[in-house]
Protein backbone atom coordinates (compact mmCIF):
# COMPACT_ATOMS: atom_id res chain seq x y z
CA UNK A 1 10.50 16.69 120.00
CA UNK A 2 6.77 15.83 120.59
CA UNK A 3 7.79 12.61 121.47
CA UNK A 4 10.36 13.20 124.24
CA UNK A 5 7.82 16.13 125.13
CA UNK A 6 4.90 12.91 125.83
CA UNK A 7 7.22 10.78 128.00
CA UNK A 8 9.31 13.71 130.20
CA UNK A 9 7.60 12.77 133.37
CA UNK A 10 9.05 9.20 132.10
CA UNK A 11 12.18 10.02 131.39
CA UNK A 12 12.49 12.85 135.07
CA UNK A 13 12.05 9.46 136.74
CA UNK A 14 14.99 7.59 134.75
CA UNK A 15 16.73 10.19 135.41
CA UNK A 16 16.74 11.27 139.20
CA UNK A 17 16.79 7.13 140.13
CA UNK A 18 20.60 7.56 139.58
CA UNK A 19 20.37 9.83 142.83
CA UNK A 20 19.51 7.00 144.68
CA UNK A 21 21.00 3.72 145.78
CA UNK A 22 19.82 0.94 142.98
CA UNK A 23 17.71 -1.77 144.27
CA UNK A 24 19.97 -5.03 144.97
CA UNK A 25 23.41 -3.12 145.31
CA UNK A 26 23.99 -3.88 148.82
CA UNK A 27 26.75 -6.14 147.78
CA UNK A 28 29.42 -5.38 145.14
CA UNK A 29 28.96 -6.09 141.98
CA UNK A 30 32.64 -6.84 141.45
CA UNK A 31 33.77 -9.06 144.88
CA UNK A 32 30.38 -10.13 145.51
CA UNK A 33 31.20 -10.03 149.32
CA UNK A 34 31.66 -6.39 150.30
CA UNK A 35 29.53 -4.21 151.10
CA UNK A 36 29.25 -1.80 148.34
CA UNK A 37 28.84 2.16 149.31
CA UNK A 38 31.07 3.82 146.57
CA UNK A 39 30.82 4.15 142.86
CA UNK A 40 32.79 6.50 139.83
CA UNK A 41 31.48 9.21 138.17
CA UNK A 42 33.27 9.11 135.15
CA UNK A 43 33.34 5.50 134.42
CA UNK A 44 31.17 4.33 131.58
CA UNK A 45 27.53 2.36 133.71
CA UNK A 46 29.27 2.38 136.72
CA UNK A 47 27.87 0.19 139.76
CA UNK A 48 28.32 0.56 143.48
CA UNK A 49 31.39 -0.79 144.58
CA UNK A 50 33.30 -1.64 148.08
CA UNK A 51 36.57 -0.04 149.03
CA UNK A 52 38.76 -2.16 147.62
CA UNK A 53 37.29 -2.50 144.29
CA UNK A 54 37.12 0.99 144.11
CA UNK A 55 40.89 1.09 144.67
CA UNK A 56 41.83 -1.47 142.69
CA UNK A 57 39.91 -0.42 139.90
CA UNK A 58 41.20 2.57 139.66
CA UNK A 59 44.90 2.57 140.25
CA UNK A 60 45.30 2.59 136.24
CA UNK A 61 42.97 5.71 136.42
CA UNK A 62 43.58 7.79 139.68
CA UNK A 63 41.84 11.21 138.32
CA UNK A 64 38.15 9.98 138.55
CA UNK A 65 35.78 11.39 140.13
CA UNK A 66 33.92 9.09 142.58
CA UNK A 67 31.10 9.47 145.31
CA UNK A 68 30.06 7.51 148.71
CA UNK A 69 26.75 6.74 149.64
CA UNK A 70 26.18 8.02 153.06
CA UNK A 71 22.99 6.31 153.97
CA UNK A 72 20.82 9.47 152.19
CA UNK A 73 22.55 10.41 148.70
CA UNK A 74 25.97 10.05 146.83
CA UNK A 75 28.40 13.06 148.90
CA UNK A 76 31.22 14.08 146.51
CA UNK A 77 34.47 12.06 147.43
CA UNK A 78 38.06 11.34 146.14
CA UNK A 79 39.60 8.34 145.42
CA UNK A 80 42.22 9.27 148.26
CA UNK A 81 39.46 8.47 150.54
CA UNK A 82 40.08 4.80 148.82
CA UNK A 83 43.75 4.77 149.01
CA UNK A 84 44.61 4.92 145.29
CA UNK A 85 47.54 7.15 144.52
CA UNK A 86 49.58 8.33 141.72
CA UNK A 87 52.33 5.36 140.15
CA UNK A 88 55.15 6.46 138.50
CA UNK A 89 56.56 3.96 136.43
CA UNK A 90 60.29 3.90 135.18
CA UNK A 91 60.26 4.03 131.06
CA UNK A 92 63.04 2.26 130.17
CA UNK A 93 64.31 -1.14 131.75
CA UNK A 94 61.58 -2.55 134.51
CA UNK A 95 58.76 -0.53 134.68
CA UNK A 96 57.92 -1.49 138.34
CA UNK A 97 61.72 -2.11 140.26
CA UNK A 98 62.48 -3.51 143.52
CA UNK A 99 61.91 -0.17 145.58
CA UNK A 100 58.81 0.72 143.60
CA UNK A 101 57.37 -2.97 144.59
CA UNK A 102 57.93 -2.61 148.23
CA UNK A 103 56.57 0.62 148.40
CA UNK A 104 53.55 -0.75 147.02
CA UNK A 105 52.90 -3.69 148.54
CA UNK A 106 53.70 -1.33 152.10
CA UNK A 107 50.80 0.64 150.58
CA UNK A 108 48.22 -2.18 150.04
CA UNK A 109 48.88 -3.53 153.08
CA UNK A 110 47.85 -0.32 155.32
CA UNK A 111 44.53 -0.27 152.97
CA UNK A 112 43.83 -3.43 153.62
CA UNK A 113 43.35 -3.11 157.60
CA UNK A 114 41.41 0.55 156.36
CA UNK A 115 38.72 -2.08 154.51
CA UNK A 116 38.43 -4.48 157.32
CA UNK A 117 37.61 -1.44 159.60
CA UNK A 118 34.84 0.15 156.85
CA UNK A 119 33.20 -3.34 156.39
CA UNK A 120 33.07 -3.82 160.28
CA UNK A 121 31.53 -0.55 160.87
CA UNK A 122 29.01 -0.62 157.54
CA UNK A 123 27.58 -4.65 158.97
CA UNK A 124 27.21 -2.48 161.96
CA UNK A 125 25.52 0.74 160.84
CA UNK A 126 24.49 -0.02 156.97
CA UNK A 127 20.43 0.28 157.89
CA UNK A 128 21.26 3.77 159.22
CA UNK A 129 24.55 5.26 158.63
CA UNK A 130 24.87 8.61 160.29
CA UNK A 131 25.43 11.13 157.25
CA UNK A 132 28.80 12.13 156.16
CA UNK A 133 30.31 15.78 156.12
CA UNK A 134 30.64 17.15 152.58
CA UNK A 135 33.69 16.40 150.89
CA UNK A 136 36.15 19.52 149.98
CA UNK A 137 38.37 18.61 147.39
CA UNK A 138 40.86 21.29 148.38
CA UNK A 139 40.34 20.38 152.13
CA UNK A 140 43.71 18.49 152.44
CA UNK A 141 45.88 20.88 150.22
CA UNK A 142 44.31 23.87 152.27
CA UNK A 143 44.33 22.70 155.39
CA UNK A 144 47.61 20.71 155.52
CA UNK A 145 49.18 23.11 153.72
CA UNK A 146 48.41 26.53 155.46
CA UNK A 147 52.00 27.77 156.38
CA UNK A 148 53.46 26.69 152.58
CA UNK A 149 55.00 29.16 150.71
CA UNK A 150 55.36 29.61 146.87
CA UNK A 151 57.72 30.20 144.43
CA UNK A 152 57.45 32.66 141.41
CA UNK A 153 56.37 30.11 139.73
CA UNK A 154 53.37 29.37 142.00
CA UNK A 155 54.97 25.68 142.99
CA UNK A 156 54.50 25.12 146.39
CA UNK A 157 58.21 25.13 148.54
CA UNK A 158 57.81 22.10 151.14
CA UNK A 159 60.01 21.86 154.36
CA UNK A 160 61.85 18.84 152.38
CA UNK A 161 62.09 20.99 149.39
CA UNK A 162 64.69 23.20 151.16
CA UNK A 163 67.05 20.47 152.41
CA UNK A 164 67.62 18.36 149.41
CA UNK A 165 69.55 16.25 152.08
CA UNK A 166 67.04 15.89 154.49
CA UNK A 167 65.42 12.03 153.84
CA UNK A 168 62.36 10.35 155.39
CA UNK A 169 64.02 7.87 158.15
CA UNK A 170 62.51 4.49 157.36
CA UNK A 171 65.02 2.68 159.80
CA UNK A 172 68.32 3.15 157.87
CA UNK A 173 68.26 2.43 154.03
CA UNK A 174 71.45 1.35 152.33
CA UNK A 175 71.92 3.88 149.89
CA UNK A 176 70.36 7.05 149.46
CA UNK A 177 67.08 7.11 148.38
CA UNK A 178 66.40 3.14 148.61
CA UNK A 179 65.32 2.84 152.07
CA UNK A 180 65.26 -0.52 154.22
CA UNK A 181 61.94 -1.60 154.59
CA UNK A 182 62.41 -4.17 157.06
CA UNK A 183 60.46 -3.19 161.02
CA UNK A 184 58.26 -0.22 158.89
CA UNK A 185 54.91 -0.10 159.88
CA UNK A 186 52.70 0.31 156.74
CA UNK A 187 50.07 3.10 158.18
CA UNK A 188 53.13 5.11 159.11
CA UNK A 189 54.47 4.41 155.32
CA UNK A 190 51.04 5.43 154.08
CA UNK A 191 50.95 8.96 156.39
CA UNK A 192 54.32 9.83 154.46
CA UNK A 193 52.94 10.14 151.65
CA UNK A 194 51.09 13.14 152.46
CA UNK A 195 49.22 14.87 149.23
CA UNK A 196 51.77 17.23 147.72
CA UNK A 197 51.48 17.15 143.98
CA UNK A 198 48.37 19.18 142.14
CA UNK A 199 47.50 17.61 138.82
CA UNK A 200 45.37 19.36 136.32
CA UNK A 201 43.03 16.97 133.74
CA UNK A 202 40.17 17.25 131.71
CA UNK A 203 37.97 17.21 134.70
CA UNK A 204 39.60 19.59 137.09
CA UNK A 205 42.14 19.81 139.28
CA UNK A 206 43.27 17.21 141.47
CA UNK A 207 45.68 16.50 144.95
CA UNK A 208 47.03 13.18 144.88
CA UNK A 209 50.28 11.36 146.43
CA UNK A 210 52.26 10.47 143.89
CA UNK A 211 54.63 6.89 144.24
CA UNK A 212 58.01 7.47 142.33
CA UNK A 213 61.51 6.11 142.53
CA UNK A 214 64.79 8.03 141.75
CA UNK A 215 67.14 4.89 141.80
CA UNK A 216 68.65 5.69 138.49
CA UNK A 217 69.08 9.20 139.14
CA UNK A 218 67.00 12.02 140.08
CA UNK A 219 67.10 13.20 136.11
CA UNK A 220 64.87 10.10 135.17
CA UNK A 221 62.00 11.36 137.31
CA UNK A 222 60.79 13.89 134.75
CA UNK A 223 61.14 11.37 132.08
CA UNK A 224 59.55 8.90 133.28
CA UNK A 225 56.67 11.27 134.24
CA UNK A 226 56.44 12.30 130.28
CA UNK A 227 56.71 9.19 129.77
CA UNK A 228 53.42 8.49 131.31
CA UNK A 229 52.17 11.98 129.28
CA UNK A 230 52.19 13.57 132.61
CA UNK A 231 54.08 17.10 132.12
CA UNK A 232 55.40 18.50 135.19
CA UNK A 233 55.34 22.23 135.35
CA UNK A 234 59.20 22.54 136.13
CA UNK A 235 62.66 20.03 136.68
CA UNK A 236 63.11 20.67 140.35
CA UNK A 237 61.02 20.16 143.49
CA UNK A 238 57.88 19.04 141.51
CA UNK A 239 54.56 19.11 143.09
CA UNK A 240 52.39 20.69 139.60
CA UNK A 241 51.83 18.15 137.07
CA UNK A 242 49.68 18.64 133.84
CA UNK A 243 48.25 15.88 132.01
CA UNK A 244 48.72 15.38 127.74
CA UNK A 245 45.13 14.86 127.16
CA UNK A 246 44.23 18.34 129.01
CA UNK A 247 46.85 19.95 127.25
CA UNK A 248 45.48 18.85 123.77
CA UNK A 249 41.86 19.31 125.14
CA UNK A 250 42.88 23.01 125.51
CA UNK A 251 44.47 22.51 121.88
CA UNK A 252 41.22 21.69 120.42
CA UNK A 253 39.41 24.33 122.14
CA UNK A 254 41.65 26.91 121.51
CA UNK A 255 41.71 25.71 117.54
CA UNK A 256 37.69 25.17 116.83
CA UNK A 257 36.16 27.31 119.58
CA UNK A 258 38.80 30.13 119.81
CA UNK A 259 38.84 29.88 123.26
CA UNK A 260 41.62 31.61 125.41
CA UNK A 261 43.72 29.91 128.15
CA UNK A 262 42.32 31.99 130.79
CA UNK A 263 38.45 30.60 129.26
CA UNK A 264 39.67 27.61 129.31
CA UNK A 265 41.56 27.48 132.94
CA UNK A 266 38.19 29.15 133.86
CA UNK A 267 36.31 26.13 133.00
CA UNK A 268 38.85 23.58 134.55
CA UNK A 269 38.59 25.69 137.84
CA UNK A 270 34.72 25.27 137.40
CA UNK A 271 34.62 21.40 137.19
CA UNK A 272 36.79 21.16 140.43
CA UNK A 273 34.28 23.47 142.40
CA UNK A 274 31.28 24.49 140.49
CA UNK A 275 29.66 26.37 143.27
CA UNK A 276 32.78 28.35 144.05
CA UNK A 277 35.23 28.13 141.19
CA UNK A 278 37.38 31.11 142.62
CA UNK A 279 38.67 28.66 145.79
CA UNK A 280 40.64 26.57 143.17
CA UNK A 281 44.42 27.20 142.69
CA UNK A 282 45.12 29.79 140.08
CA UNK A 283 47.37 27.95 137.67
CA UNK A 284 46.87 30.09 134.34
CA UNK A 285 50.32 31.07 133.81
CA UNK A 286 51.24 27.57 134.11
CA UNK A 287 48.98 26.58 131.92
CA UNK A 288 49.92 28.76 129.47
CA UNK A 289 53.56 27.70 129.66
CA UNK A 290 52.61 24.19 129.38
CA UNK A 291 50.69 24.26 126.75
CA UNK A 292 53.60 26.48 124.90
CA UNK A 293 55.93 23.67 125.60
CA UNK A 294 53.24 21.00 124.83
CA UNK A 295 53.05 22.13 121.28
CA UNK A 296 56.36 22.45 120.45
CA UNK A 297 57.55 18.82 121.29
CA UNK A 298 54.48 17.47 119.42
CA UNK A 299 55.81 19.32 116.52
CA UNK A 300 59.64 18.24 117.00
CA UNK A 301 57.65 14.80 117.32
CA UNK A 302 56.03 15.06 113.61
CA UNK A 303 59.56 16.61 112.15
CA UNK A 304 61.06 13.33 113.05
CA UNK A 305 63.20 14.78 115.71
CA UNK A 306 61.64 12.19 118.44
CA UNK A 307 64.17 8.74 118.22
CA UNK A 308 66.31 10.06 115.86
CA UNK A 309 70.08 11.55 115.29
CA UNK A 310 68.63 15.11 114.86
CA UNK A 311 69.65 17.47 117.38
CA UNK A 312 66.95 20.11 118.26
CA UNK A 313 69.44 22.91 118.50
CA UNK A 314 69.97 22.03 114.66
CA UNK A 315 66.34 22.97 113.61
CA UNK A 316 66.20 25.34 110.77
CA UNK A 317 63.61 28.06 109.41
CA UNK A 318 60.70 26.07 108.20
CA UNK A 319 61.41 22.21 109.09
CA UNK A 320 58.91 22.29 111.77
CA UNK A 321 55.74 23.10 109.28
CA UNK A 322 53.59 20.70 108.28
CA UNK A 323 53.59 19.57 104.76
CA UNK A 324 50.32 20.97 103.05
CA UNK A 325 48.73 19.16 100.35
CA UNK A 326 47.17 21.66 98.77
CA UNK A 327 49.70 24.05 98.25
CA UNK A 328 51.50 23.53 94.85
CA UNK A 329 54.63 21.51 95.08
CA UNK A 330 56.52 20.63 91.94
CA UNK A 331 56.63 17.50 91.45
CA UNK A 332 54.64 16.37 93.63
CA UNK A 333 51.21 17.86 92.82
CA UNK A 334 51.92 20.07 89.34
CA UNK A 335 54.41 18.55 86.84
CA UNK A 336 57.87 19.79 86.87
CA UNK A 337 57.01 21.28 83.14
CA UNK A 338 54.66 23.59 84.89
CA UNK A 339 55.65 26.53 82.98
CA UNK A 340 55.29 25.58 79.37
CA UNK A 341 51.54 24.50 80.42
CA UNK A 342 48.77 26.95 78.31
CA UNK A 343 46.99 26.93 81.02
CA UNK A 344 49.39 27.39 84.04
CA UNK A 345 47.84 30.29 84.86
CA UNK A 346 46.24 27.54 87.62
CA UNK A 347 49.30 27.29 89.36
CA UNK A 348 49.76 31.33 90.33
CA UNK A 349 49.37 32.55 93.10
CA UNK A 350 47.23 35.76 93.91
CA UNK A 351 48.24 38.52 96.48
CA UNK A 352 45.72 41.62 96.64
CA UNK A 353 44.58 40.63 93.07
CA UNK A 354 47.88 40.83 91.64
CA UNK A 355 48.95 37.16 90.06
CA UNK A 356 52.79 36.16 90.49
CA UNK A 357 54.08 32.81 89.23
CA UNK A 358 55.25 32.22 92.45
CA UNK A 359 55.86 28.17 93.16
CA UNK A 360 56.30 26.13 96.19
């Protein structure tokens, strides 16, 4: 202690240099031709990077948390701001198919123009930038979204929710669902998009477009979200999505530090907004669902129901319990000639101080 207590003006310094832009990070450190203004919270020695780095990046991890420079600190930010958004791969067959890759590359190609226009204006403005607003993470939900109303469930019912007809008009697609791409103007592909879909991970709540395809059937959407562990809250008109690592984050810290699901949804509302934790979507009750439904597939999983000829509906009393190696099993850990041992009196079992021979 004495030792960290002689260098804490030292280590204050260390410490409040991260608030700052680092010497020599005018250009990024990945491209080494931008101009670099953003970086990533939650990525391990992160550097400043440009807008398309930051993008790229991150489309394998599109619920960081990332910041701007705005020419006098780091303003909070989302990668939205970058264009990253959520992919939905298909799980069986080609993971990325025809319609996904269009809508992708229609995607890049209306970021790319959104980089030109940032570089331009940073080789303009970079000794000076005028300072940024503030970034509110629930401004586009909030904002967008005033007139929405919600179901019993708390998912939000959209205008396109309510005509499960009614399609976007990209210039007449073929089928239903696969739309022509041909004469579509990319920015007017990217507006589309819109931010509809709330997902909850292990660093707060999020609003992010999500990219999906339904071209084998709008059935495969959920699966392919669980898939990639992303648990949607219900089947139909899906715009809440929890992620498998928060749900066995709120495992853990319901097993070691007893915590309840309304501590815990307390804490996730907290990382989103830490100054005002109450402006965050209330999504305990689907938390708790989640997590109920969470648990019980992991434990189907470790019965060997997962990729096998057993039927759910087929489970009997017991089969989902875990094998315990401790208690006595004959056989197994006490010899089958347990009884005729002297000194069996090791395998009983004791209730209220009353010994049974009662075996596993």
């Amino acid at each position: 202690m004495q030792q960290f207590v002689d260098r804490v003006d030292e280590f204050l310094g260390a410490l409040i240099s991260r608030e700052e832009m680092p010497g020599g990070a005018g250009t990024c450190r990945h491209c080494k031709k931008s101009i670099a203004v953003w970086r990533c919270k939650d990525c391990a020695l992160a550097t400043p990077m440009c807008r398309a780095c930051m993008r790229g990046t991150h489309q394998e991890n599109p619920f960081h948390r990332i910041e701007r420079w705005n020419g006098s600190y780091f303003r909070p930010a989302a990668l939205k701001e970058v264009g990253t958004y959520l992919l939905v791969r298909h799980h069986t067959g080609d993971a990325i198919c025809e319609y996904l890759k269009k809508w992708c590359h229609m995607l890049d190609s209306a970021e790319l123009s959104k980089d030109k226009i940032e570089q331009d204006e940073l080789c303009r403005f970079v000794s000076s930038p005028d300072p940024e607003p503030a970034f509110d993470p629930n401004h586009y939900w909030e904002e967008e979204n005033d007139d929405i109303e919600f179901d019993m469930e708390g998912e939000a019912i959209l205008e396109d929710d309510l005509d499960d007809e009614k399609e976007e008009d990209f210039g007449g697609g073929e089928e239903e669902g696969s739309p022509d791409f041909e004469g579509v103007d990319p920015a007017v592909a990217a507006l589309s998009l819109g931010d509809r879909h709330r997902v909850v991970h292990t660093n707060g709540l999020h609003h992010i477009s999500m990219v999906s395809c339904q071209c084998r059937g709008e059935e495969v959407l959920p699966l392919d979200l669980i898939a990639s562990q992303l648990l949607p809250t219900s089947l139909k008109r899906i715009r809440t999505i929890f992620t498998a690592q928060v749900l066995d984050q709120y495992r853990y810290c319901n097993l070691e530090l007893k915590s309840s699901a309304y501590q815990f949804y307390q804490m996730i509302r907290r990382l989103t907004r830490p100054m005002a934790p109450a402006e965050v979507d209330d999504l305990y009750r689907e938390l708790r669902r989640m997590s109920r439904i969470w648990r019980w597939m992991k434990k189907l999983k470790w019965a060997g129901y997962a990729g096998s000829s057993k039927k759910v509906k087929d489970v009997g009393p017991g089969e989902l319990a875990l094998f315990c190696p401790a208690c006595p099993q004959q056989g197994i850990n006490i010899p089958d000639n347990w009884r005729e041992d002297k000194a069996r009196y090791v395998y009983f079992i004791q209730h209220n101080n009353v010994t049974s021979e009662k075996y596993i």
